[in-house]
N, C-alpha and C. Protein backbone atom coordinates (compact mmCIF):
# COMPACT_ATOMS: atom_id res chain seq x y z
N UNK A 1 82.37 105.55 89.00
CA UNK A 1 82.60 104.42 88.12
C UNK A 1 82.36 104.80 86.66
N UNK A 2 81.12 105.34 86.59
CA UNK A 2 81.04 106.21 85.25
C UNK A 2 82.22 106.90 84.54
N UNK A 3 82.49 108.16 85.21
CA UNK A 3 83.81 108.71 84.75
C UNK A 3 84.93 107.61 84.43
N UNK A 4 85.27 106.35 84.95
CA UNK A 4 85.87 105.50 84.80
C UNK A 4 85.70 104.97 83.49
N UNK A 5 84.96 104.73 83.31
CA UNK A 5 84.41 104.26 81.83
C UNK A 5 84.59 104.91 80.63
N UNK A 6 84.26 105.88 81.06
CA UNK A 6 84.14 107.12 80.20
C UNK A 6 85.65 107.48 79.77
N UNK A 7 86.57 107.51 80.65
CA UNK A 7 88.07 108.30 80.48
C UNK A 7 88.73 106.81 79.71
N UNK A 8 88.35 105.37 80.02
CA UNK A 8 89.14 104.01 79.11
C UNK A 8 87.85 104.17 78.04
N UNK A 9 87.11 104.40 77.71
CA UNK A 9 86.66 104.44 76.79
C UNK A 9 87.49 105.95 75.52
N UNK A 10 87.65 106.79 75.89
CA UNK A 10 88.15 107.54 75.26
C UNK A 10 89.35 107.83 74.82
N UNK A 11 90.13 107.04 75.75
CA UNK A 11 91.32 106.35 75.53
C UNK A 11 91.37 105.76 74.24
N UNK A 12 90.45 104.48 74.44
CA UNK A 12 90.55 103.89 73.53
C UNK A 12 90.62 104.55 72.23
N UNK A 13 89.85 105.59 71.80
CA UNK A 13 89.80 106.08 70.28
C UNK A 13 91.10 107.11 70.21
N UNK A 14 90.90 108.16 71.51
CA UNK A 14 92.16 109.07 71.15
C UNK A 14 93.64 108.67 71.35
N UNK A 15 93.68 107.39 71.63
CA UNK A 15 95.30 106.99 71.71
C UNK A 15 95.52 105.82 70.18
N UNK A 16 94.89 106.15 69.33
CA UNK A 16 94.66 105.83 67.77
C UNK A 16 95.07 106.35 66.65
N UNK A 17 96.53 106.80 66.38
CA UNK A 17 96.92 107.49 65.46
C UNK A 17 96.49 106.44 64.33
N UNK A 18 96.06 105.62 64.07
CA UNK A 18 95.85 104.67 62.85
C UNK A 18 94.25 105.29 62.75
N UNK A 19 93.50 105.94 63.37
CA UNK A 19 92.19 106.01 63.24
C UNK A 19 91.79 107.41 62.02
N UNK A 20 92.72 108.43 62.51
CA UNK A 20 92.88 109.67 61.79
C UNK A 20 93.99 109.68 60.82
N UNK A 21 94.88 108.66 60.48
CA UNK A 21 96.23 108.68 59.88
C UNK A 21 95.92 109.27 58.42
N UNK A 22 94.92 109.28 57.67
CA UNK A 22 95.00 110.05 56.43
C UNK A 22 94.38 111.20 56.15
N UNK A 23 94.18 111.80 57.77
CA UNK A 23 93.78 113.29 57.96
C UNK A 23 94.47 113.94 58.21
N UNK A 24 94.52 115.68 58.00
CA UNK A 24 95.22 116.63 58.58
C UNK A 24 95.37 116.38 59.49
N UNK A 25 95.70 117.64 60.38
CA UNK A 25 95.28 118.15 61.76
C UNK A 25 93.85 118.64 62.03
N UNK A 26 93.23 119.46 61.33
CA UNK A 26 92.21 120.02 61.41
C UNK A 26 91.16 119.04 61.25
N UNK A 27 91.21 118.34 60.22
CA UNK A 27 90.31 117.01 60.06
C UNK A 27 90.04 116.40 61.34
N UNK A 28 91.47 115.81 61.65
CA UNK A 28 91.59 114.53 62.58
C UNK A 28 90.62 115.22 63.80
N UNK A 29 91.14 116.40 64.13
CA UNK A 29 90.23 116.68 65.46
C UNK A 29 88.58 116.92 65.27
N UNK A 30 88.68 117.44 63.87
CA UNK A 30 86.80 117.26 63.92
C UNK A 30 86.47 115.96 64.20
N UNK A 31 86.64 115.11 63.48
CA UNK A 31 86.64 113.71 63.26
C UNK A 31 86.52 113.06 65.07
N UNK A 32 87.77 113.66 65.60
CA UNK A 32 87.72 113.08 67.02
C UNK A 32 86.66 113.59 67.82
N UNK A 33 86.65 114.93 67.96
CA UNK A 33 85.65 116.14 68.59
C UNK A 33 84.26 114.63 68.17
N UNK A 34 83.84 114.62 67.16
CA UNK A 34 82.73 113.89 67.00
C UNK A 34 82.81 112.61 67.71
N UNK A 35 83.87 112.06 67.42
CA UNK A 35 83.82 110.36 68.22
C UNK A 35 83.27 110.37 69.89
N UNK A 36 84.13 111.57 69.98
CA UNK A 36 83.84 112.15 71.47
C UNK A 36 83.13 111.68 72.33
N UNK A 37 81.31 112.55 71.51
CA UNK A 37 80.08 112.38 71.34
C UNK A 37 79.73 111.13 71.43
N UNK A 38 80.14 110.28 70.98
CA UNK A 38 79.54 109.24 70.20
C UNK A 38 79.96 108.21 71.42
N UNK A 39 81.41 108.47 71.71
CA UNK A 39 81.66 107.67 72.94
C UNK A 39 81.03 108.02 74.22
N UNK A 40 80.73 109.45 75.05
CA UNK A 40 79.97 109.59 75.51
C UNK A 40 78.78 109.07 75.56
N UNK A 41 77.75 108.87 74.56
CA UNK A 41 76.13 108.31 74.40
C UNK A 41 76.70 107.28 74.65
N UNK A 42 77.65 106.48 74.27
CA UNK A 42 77.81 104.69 74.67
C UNK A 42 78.20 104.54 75.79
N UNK A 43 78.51 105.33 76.84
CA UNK A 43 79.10 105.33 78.09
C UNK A 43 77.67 105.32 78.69
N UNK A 44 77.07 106.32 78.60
CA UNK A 44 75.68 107.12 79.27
C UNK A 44 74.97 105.99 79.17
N UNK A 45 74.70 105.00 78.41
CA UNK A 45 73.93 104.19 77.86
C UNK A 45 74.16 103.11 78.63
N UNK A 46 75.25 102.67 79.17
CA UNK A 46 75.87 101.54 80.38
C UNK A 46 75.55 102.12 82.17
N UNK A 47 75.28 103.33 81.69
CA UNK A 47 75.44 103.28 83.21
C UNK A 47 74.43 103.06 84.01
N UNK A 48 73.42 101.72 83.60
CA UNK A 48 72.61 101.25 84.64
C UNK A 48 72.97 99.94 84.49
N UNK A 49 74.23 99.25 84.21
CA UNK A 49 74.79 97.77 83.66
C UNK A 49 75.38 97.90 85.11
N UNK A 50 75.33 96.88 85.80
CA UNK A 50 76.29 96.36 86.69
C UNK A 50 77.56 96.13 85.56
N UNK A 51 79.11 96.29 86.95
CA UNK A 51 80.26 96.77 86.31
C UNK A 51 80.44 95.27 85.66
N UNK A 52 80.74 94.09 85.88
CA UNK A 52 80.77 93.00 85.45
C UNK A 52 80.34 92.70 83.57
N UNK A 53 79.26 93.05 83.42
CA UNK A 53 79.13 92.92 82.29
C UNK A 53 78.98 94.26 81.12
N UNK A 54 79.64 95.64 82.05
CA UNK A 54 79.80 96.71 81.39
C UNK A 54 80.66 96.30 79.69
N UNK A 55 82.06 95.88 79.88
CA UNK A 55 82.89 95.53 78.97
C UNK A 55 82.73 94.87 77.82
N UNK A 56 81.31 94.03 78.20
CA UNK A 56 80.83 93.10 77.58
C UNK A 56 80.26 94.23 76.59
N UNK A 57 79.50 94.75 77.12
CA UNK A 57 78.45 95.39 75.96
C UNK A 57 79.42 96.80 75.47
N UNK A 58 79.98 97.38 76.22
CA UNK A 58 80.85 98.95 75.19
C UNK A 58 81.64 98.69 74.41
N UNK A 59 82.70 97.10 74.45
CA UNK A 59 84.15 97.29 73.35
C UNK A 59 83.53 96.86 72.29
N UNK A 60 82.18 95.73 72.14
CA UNK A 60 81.92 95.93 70.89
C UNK A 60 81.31 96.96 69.47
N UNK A 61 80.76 97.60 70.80
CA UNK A 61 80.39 99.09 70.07
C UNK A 61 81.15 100.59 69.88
N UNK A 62 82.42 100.05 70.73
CA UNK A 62 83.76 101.17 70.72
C UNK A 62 84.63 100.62 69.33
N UNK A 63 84.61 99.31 69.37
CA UNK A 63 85.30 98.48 68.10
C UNK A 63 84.68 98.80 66.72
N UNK A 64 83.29 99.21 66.52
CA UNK A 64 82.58 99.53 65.56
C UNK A 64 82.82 100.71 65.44
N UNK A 65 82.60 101.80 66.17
CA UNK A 65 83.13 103.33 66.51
C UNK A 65 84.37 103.47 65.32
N UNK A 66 85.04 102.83 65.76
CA UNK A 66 86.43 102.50 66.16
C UNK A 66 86.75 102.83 63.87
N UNK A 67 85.80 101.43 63.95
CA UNK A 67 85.79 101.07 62.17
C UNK A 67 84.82 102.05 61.59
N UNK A 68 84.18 102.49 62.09
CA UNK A 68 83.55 103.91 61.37
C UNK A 68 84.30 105.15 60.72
N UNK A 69 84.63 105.19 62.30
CA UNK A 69 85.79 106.37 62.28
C UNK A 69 87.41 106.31 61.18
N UNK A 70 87.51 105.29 60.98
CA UNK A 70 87.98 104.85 60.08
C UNK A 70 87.86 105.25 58.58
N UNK A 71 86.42 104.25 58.65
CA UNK A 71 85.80 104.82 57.03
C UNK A 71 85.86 106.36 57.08
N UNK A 72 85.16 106.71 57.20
CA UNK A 72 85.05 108.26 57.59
C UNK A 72 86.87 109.00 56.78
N UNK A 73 87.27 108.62 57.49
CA UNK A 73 89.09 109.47 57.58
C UNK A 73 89.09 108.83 56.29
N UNK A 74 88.68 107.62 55.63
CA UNK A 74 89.19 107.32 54.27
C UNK A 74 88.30 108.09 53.42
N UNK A 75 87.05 107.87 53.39
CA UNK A 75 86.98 108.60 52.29
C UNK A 75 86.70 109.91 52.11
N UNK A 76 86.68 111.04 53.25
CA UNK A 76 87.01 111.92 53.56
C UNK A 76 88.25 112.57 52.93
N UNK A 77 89.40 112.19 53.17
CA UNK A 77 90.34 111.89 52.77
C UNK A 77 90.70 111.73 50.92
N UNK A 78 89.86 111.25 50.21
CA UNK A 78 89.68 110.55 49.40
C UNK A 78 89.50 111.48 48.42
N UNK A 79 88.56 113.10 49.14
CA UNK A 79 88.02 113.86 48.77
C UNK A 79 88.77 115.24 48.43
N UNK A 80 88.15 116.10 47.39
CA UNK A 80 89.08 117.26 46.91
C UNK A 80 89.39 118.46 48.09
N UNK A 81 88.10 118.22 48.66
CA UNK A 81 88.47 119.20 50.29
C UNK A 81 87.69 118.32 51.31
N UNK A 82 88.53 117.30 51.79
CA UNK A 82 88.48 116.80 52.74
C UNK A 82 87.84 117.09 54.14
N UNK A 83 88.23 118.30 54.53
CA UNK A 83 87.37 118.84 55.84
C UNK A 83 86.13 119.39 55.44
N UNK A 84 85.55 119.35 54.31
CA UNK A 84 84.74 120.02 53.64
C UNK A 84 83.66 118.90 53.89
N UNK A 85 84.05 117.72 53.42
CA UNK A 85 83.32 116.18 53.07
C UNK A 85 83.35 115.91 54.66
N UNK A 86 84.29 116.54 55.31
CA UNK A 86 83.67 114.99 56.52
C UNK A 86 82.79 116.01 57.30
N UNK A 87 82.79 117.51 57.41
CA UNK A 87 81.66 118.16 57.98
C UNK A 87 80.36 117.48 57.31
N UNK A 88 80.52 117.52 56.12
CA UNK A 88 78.62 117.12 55.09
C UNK A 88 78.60 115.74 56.12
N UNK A 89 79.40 114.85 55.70
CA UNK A 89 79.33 113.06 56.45
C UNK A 89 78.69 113.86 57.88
N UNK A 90 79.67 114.41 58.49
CA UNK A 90 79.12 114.48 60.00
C UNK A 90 77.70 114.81 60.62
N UNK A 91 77.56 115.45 59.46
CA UNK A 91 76.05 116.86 59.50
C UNK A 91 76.64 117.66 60.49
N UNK A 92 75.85 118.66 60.84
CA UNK A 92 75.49 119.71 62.07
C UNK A 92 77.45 120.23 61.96
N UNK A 93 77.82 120.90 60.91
CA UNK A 93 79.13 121.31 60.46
C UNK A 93 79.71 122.05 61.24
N UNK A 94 78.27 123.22 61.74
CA UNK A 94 78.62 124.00 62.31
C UNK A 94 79.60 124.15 63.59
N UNK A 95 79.07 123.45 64.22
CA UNK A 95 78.90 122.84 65.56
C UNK A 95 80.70 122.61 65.83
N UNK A 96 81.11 121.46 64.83
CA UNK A 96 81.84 120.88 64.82
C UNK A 96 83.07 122.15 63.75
N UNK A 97 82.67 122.31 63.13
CA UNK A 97 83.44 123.38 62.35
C UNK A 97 84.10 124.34 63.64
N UNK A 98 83.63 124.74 64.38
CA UNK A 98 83.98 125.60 65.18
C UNK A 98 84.81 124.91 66.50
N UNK A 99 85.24 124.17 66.89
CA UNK A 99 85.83 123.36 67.40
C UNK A 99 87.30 123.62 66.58
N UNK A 100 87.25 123.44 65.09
CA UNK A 100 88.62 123.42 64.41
C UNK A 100 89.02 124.59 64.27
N UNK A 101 87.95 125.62 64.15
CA UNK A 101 88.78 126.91 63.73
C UNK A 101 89.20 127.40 65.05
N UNK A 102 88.68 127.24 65.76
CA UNK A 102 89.41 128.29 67.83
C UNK A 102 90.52 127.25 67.59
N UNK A 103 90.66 125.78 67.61
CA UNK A 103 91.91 125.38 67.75
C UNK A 103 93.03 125.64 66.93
N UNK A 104 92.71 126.15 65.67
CA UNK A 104 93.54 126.57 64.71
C UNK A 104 94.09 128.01 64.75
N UNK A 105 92.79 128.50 65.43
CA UNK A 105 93.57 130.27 65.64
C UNK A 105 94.06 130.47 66.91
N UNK A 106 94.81 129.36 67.86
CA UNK A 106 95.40 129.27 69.60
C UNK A 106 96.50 129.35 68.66
């Protein structure tokens, strides 16, 4: 049931071209790579909710996600090196930096 959650929850953000729309490529996937995360801990965090009132408590905090991730791509975006700014926003660059460059050098 978990995995269930987990795969419409991630849905939800990665079937969002409006979420990353004023990012690269390279951006958008750090940006996502992180939401990832973020949707994961909110999944992990339900799974002692009976299924009934699961929905109740994740879309409002996937909906916030949702408007973060947002801000983020704007003013990121906004910025003279963009993938530069949303690693600092993100913290832990590294981490996430490396995610973009293997996908960039496939």
């Amino acid at each position: 049931m978990e995995e269930e959650r987990l795969q419409l929850a991630m849905e939800r953000i990665s079937s969002d071209p409006a979420l990353t729309g004023d990012l690269t490529d390279q951006e958008a996937i750090l940006l996502l790579r992180w939401a990832e995360g973020e949707v994961v801990a909110l999944v992990n965090a339900t799974a002692e909710l009976p299924e009934e009132i699961v929905w109740e408590q994740l879309a409002p905090k996937l909906c916030a996600l949702r408007k973060k991730m947002r801000q983020l791509a704007r003013v990121s975006a906004a910025q003279p090196d963009p993938l530069v700014a949303l690693q600092s926003i993100l913290g832990d660059s590294d981490k996430y930096a490396l995610c973009v460059v293997n996908k960039k050098t496939k």
